[in-house]
C-alpha atoms as a PDB file:
ATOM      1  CA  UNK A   1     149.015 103.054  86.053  1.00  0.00           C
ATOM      2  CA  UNK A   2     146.090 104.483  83.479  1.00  0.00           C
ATOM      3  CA  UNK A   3     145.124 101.590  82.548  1.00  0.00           C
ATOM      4  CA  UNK A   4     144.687 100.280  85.703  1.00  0.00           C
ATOM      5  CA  UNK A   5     142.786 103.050  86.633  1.00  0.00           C
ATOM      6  CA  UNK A   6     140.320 102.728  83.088  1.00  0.00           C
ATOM      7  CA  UNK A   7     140.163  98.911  84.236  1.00  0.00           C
ATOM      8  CA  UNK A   8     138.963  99.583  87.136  1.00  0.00           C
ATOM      9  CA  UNK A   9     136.510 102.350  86.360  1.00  0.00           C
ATOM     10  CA  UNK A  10     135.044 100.093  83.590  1.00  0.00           C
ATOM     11  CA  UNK A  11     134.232  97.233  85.644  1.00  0.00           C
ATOM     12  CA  UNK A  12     132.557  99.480  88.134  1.00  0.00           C
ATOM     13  CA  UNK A  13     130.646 101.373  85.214  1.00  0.00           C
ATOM     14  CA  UNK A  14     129.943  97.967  83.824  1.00  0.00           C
ATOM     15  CA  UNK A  15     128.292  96.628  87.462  1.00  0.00           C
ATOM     16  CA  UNK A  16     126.289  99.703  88.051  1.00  0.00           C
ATOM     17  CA  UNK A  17     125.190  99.501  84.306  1.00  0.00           C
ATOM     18  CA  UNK A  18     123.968  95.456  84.993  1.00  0.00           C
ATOM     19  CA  UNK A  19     122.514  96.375  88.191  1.00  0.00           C
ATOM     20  CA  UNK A  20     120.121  99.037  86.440  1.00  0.00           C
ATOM     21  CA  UNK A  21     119.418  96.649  84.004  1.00  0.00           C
ATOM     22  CA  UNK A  22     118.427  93.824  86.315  1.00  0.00           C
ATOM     23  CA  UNK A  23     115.261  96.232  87.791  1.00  0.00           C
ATOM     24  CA  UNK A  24     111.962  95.351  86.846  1.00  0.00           C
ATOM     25  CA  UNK A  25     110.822  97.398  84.407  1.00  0.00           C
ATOM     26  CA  UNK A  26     106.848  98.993  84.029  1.00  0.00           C
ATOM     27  CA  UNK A  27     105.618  97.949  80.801  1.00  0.00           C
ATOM     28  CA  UNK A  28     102.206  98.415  79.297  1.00  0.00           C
ATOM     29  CA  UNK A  29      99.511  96.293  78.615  1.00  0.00           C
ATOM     30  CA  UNK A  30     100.158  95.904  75.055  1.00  0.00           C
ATOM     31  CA  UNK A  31     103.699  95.266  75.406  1.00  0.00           C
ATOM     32  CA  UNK A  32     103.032  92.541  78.341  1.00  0.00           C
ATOM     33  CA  UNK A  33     101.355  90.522  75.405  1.00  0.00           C
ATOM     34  CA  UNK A  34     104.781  89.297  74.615  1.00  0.00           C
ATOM     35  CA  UNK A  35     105.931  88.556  77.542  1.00  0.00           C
ATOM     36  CA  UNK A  36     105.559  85.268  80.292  1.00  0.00           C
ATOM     37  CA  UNK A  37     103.220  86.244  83.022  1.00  0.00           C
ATOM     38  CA  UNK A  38     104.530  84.672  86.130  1.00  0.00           C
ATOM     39  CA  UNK A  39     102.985  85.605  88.781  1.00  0.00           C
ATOM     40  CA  UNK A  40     101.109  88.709  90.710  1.00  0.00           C
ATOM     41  CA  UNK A  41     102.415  91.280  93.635  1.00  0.00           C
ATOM     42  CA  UNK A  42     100.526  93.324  96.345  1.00  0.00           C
ATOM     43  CA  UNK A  43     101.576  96.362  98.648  1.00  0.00           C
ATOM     44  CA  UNK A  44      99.981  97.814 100.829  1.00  0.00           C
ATOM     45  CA  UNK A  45     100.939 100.976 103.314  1.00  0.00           C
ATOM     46  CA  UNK A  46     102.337 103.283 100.909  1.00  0.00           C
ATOM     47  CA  UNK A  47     102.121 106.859 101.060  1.00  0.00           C
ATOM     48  CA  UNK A  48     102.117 107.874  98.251  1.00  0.00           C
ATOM     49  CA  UNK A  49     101.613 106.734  94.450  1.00  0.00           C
ATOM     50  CA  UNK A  50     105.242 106.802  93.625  1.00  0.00           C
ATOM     51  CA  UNK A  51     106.297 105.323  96.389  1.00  0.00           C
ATOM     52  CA  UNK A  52     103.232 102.227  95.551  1.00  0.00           C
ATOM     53  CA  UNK A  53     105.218 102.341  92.460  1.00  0.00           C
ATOM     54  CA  UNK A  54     108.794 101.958  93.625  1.00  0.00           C
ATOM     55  CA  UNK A  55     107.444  99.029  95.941  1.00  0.00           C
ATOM     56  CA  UNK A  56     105.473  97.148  93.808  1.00  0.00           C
ATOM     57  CA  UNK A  57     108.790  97.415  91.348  1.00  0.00           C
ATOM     58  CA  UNK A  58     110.847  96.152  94.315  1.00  0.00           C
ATOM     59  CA  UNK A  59     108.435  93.216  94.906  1.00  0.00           C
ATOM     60  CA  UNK A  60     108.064  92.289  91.446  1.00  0.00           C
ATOM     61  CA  UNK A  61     112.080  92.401  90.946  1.00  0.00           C
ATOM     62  CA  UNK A  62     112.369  90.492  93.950  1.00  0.00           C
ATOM     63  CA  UNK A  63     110.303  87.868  92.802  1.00  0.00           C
ATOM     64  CA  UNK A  64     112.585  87.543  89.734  1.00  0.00           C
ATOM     65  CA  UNK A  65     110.424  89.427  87.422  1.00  0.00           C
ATOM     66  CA  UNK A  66     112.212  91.470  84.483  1.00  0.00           C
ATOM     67  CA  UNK A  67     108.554  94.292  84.289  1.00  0.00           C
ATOM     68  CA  UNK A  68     105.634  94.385  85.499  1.00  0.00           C
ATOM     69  CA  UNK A  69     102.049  96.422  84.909  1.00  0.00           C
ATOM     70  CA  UNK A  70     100.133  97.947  87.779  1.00  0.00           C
ATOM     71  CA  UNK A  71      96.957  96.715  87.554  1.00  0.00           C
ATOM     72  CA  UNK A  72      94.966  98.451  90.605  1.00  0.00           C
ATOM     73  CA  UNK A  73      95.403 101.411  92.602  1.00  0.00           C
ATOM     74  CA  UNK A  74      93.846 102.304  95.978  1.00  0.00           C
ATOM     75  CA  UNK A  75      94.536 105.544  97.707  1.00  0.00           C
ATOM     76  CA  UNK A  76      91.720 105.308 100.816  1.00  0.00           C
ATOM     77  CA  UNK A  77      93.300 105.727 104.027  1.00  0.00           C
ATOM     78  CA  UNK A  78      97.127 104.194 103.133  1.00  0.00           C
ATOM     79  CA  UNK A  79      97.830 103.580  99.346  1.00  0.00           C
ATOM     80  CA  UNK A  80      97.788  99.876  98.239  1.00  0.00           C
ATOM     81  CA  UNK A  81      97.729  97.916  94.868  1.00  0.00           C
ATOM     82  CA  UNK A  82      98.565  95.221  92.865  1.00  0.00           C
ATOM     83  CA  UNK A  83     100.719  94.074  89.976  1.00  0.00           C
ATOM     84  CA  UNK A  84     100.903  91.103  87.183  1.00  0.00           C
ATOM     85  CA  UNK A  85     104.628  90.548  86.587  1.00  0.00           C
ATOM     86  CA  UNK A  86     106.623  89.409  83.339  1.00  0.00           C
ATOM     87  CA  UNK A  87     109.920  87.559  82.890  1.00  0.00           C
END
């Protein structure tokens, strides 16, 4: 019965841990020199700079990007920006 309970509680551990891995990660500019640029991502609405962040991280992990690097920030009115991402 234990080691159907450490089975289990592995595989779960072991999905959770893949899922955090699968995120798009920030990276900086130096470290995106070794990495394929594929593409660019935009938000806009955002009310805050973290929460920019967490989108633009959702957008470029949607787009099957493994990081990305924010490359503008605007915070008149609603907060928008952009971001080159990296596979």
């Amino acid at each position: 019965m234990k080691t159907i309970k450490y089975t289990a509680a592995a595989l779960v551990l072991s999905v959770v841990s893949f899922g955090a891995l699968a995120a798009a990660q920030p990276v900086t500019s130096i470290e995106a020199h070794n990495l394929q640029r594929i593409g660019s991502v935009a938000v806009s609405g955002a009310a805050t700079l973290d929460s920019l962040e967490a989108k633009l991280a959702a957008k470029a992990e949607a787009a099957g990007a493994s990081s990305y690097t924010i490359t503008s920030a605007d915070t008149e009115d609603k907060v928008s920006g952009t971001a080159v991402i990296y596979k």
